[in-house]
Protein backbone atom coordinates (compact mmCIF):
# COMPACT_ATOMS: atom_id res chain seq x y z
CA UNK A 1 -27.15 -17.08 -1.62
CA UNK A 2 -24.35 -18.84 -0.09
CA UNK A 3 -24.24 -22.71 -0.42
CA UNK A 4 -24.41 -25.03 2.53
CA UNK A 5 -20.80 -26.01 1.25
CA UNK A 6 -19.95 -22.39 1.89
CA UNK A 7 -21.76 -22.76 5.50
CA UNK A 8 -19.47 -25.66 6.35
CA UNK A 9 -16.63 -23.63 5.77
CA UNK A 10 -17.75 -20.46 7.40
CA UNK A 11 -18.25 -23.01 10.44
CA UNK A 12 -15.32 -24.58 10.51
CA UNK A 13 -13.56 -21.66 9.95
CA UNK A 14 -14.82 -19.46 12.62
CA UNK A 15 -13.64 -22.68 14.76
CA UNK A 16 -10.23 -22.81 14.16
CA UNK A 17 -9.78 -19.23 13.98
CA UNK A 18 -10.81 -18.99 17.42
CA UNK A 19 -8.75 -21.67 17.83
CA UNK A 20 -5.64 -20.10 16.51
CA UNK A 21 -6.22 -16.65 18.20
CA UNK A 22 -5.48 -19.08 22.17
CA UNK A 23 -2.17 -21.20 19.95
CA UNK A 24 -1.00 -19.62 17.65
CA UNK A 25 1.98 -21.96 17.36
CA UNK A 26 -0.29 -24.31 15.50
CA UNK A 27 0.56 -23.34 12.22
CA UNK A 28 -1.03 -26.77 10.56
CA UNK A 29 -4.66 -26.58 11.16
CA UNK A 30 -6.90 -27.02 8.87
CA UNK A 31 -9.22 -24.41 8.73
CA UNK A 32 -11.69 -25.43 5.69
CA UNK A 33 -11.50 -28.07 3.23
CA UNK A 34 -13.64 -27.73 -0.43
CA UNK A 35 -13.52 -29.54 -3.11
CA UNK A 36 -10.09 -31.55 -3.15
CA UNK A 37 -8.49 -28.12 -1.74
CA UNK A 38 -7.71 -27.57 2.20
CA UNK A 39 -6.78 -24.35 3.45
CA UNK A 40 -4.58 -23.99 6.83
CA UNK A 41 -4.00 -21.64 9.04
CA UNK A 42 -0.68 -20.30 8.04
CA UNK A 43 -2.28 -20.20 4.71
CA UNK A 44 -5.13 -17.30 5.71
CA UNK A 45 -2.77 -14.27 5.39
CA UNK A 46 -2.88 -14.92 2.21
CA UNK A 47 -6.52 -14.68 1.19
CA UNK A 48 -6.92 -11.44 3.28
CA UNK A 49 -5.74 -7.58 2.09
CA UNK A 50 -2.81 -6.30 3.26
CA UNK A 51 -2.79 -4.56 7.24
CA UNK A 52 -6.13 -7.13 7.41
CA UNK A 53 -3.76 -10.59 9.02
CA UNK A 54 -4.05 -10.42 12.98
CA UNK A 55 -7.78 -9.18 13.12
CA UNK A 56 -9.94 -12.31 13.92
CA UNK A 57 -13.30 -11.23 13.39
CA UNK A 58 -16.01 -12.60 10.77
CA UNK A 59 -14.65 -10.68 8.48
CA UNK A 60 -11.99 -13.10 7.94
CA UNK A 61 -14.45 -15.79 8.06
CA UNK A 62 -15.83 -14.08 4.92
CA UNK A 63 -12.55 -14.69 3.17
CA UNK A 64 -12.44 -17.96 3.95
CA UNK A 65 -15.86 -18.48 2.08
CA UNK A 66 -14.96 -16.71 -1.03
CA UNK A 67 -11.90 -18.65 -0.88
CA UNK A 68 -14.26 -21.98 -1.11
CA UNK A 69 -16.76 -20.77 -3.56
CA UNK A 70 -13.63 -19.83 -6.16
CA UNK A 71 -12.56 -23.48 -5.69
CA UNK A 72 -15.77 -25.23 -5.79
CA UNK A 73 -16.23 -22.94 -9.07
CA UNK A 74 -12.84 -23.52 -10.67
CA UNK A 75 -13.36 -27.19 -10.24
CA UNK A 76 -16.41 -27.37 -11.92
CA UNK A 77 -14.87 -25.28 -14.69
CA UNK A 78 -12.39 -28.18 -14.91
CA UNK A 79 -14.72 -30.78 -14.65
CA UNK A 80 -16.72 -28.98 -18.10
CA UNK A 81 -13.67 -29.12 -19.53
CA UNK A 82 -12.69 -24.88 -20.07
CA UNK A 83 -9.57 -25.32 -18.84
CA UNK A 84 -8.82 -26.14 -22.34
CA UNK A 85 -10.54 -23.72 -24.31
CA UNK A 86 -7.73 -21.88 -25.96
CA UNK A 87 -8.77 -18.25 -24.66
CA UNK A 88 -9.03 -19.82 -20.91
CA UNK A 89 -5.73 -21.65 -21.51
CA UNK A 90 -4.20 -18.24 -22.52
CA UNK A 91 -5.20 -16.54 -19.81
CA UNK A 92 -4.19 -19.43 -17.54
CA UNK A 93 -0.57 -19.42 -19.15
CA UNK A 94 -0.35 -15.60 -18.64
CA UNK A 95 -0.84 -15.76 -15.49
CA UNK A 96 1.34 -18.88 -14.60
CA UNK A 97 3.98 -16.53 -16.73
CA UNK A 98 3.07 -13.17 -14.90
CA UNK A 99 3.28 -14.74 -11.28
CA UNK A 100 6.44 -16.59 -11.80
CA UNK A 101 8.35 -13.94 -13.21
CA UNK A 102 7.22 -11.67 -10.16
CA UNK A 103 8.41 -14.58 -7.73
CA UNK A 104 12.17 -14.43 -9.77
CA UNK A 105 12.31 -10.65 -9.22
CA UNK A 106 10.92 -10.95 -5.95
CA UNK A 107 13.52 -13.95 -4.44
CA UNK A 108 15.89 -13.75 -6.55
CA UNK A 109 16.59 -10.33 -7.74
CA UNK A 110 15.52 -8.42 -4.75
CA UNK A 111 17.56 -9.82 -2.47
CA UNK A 112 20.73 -9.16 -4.38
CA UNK A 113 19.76 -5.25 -3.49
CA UNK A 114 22.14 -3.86 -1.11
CA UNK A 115 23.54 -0.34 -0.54
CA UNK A 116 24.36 1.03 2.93
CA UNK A 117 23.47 4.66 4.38
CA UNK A 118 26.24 6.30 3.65
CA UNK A 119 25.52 6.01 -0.30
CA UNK A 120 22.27 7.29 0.50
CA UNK A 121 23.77 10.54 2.04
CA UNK A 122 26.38 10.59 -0.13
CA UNK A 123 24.02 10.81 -2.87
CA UNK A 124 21.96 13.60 -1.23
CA UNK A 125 24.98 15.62 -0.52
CA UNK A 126 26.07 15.08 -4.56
CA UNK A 127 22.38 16.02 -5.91
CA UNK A 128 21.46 18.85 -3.51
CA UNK A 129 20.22 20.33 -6.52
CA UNK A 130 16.89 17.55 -7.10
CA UNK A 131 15.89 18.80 -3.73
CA UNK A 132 15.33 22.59 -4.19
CA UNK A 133 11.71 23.35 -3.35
CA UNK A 134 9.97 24.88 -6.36
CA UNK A 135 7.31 26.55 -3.93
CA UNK A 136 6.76 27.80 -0.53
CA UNK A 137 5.83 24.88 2.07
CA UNK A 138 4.35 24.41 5.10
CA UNK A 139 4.50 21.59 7.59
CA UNK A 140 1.36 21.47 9.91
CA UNK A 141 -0.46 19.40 12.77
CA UNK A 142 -4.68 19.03 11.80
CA UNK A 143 -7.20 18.61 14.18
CA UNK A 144 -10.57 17.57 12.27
CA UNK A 145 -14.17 17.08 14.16
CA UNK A 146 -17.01 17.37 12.42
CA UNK A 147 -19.74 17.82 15.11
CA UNK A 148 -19.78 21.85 17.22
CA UNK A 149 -20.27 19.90 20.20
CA UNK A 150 -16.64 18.45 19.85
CA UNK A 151 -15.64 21.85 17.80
CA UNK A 152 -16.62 23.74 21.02
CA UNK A 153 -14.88 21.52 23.13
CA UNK A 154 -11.59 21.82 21.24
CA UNK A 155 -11.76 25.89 21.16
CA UNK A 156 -12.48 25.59 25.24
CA UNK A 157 -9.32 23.46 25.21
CA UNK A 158 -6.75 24.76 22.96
CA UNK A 159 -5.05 27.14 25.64
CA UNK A 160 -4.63 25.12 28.45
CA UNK A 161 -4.05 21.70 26.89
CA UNK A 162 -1.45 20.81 24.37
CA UNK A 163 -2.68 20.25 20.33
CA UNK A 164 -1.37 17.18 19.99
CA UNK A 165 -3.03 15.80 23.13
CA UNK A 166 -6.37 17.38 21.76
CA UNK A 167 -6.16 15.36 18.37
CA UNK A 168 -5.69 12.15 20.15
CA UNK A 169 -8.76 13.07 22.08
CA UNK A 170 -11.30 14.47 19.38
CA UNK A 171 -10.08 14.22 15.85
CA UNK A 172 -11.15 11.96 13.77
CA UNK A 173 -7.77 10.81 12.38
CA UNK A 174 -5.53 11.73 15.69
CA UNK A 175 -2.19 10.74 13.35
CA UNK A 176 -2.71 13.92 11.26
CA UNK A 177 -1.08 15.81 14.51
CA UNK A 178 1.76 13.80 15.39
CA UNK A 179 5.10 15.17 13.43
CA UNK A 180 6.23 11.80 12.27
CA UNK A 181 3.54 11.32 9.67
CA UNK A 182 4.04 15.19 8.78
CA UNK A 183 4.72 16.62 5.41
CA UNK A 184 5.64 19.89 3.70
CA UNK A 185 2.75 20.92 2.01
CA UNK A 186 2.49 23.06 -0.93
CA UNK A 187 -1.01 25.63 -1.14
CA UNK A 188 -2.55 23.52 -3.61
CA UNK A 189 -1.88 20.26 -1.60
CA UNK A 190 -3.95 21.79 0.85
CA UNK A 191 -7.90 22.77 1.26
CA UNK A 192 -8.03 26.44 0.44
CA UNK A 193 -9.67 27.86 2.95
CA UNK A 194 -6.88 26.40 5.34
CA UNK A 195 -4.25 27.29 3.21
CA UNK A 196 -4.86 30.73 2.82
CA UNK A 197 -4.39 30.67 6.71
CA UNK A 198 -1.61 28.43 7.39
CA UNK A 199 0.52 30.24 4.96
CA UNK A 200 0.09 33.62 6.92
CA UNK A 201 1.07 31.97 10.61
CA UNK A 202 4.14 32.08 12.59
CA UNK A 203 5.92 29.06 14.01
CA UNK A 204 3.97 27.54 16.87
CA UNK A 205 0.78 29.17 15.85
CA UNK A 206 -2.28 27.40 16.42
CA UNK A 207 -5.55 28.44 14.18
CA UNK A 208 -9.41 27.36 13.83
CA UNK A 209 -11.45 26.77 13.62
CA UNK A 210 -11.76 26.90 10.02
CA UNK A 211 -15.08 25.43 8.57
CA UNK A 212 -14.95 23.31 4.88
CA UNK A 213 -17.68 21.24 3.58
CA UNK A 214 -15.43 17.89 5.64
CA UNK A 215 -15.97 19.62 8.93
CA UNK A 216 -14.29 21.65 11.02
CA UNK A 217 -10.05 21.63 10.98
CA UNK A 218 -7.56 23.08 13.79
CA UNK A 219 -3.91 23.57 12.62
CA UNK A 220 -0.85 24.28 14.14
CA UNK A 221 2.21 25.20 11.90
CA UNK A 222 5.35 23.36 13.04
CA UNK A 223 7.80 25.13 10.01
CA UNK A 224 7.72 27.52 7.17
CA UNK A 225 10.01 26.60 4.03
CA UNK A 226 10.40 28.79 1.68
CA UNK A 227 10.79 28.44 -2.25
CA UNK A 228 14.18 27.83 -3.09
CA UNK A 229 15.51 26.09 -0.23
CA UNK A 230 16.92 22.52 -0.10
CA UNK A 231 15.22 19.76 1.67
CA UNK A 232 16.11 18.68 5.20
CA UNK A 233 18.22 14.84 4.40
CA UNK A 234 15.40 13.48 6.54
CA UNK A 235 12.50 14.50 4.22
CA UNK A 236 14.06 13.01 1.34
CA UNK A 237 15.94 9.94 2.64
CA UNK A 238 13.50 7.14 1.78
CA UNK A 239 12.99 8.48 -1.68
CA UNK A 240 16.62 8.69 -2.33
CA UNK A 241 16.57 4.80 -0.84
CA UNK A 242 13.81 3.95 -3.22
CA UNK A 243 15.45 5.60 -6.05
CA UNK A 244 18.83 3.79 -5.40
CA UNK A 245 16.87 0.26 -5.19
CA UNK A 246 15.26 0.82 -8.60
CA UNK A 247 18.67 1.71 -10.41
CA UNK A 248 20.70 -1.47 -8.81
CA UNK A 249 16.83 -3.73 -9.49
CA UNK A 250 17.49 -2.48 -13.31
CA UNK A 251 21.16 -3.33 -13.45
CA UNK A 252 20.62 -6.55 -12.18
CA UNK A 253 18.00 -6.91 -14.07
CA UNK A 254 19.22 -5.72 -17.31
CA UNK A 255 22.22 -8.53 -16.49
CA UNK A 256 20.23 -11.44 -16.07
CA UNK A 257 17.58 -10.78 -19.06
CA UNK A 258 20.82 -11.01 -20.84
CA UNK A 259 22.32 -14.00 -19.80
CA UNK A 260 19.05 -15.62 -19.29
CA UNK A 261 17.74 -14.53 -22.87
CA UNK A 262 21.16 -16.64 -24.26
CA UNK A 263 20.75 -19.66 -21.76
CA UNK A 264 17.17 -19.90 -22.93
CA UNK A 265 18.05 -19.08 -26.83
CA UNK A 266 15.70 -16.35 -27.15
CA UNK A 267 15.17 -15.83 -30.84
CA UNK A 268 12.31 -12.70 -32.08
CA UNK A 269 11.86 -12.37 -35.80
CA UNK A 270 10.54 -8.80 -36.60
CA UNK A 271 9.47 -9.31 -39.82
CA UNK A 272 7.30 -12.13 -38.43
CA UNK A 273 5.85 -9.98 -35.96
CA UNK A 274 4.91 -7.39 -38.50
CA UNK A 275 3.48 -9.50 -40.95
CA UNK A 276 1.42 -11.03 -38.51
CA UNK A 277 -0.24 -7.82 -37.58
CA UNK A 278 -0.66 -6.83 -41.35
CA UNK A 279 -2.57 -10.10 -41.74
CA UNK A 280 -5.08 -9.19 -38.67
CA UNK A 281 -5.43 -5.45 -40.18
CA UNK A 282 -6.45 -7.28 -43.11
């Protein structure tokens, strides 16, 4: 049941977000108070799951709540006194530890990451070997319905009106046939009952539809790639990215825990450590 404290703050927090959705310049509001805790507006992003900031509906409001129940909660925790129980002071100095360390790398370290493109196709051009395909691959479009009214409707269509124009009409996830969010797909990355179909079509073919236990699927097959042959630059360019930010994160890295481990006169004795789990075996 929620608590007529939480009520105040569902309130006042539908208010202001309806508030903030006509001024959204008015980054100071205060959108609920519990507790000796207020929460503003800039301040909601935070409390909802990423892709979630921009929708203002009551789901957001329900945020908001939990956000006031953990404080009202955590206070009263402190007010018994847990805080300094030694297993709840542990905890509460791991995660101090965890979340600052993740802010260093995160401000400090990540912005230090720079390479340009050319590296990146330099490096694809000097490791054309990593990007050999091991099996044959197909890149497709998908239509998916999962009614025969909208099945029908789709087979009536598929001459006289382009796929891609069809998904955005009747599928149920209309981004599975534009070519941007496209990938080469091995057979067993793909149902098989539409595999065993897709990898018999020619370029430009269009097929369904084919029934699975999901619904009913409509593919069109865009390219054939056959084992052995290297990766277009564009398939693998934000991998080799990713792959280039990791190695200069870890040299940085591997710098800093250096210099910071003498700064901060780091000092582990071994035979310390294993006694000490000798005496718990015991």
């Amino acid at each position: 049941m929620i608590s007529a404290k939480s009520n105040i703050a569902i309130i006042a927090a539908a208010a202001v977000i309806a508030l903030l959705s006509c001024d959204r310049d008015r980054r100071d509001v205060n959108i609920a108070t519990a507790g000796a805790r207020t929460l503003k507006s800039d301040q909601l992003v935070s409390l909802m799951p990423e892709g979630f900031a921009g929708q203002i509906d009551d789901e957001a409001v329900l945020f908001v709540s939990q956000w006031a129940d953990e404080v009202v909660l955590a206070e009263a925790a402190e007010d018994l006194g847990l805080a300094e129980r030694p297993d709840v002071a542990a905890k509460l100095d791991e995660a101090r530890r965890m979340i600052l360390a993740s802010a260093f790398e995160q401000f400090y370290i990540m912005p230090r990451i720079e390479f340009d493109s050319t590296e990146v196709e330099e490096y694809y051009q000097n490791h054309s070997g990593e990007f050999v395909r091991s099996q044959d691959e197909v890149l497709l479009l998908h239509i998916m319905v999962v009614d025969s009214e909208s099945r029908d409707s789709v087979v009536q269509l598929m001459d006289s009106v382009a796929f891609e124009d069809l998904a955005e009409r009747f599928s149920i996830d209309p981004s599975g046939s534009t070519i941007e969010n496209a990938e080469y797909l091995t057979k067993s990355q793909i149902h098989p009952s539409i595999a065993r179909k897709a990898f018999t079509m020619s370029k430009g073919e269009v097929a369904g539809p084919i029934e699975t236990e999901f619904g009913f699927h409509f593919i069109k097959l865009v390219d054939f790639a056959a084992k052995g042959t290297i990766r277009e630059f564009i398939e693998v360019r934000q991998g080799i990215r990713d792959y280039l930010a990791e190695q200069r994160f870890q040299a940085i890295y591997l710098e800093l825990i250096d210099s910071l481990r003498s700064v901060k006169a780091v000092e582990i004795d071994t035979q310390a450590i294993k006694d000490a789990l000798k005496n718990y075996e015991e």
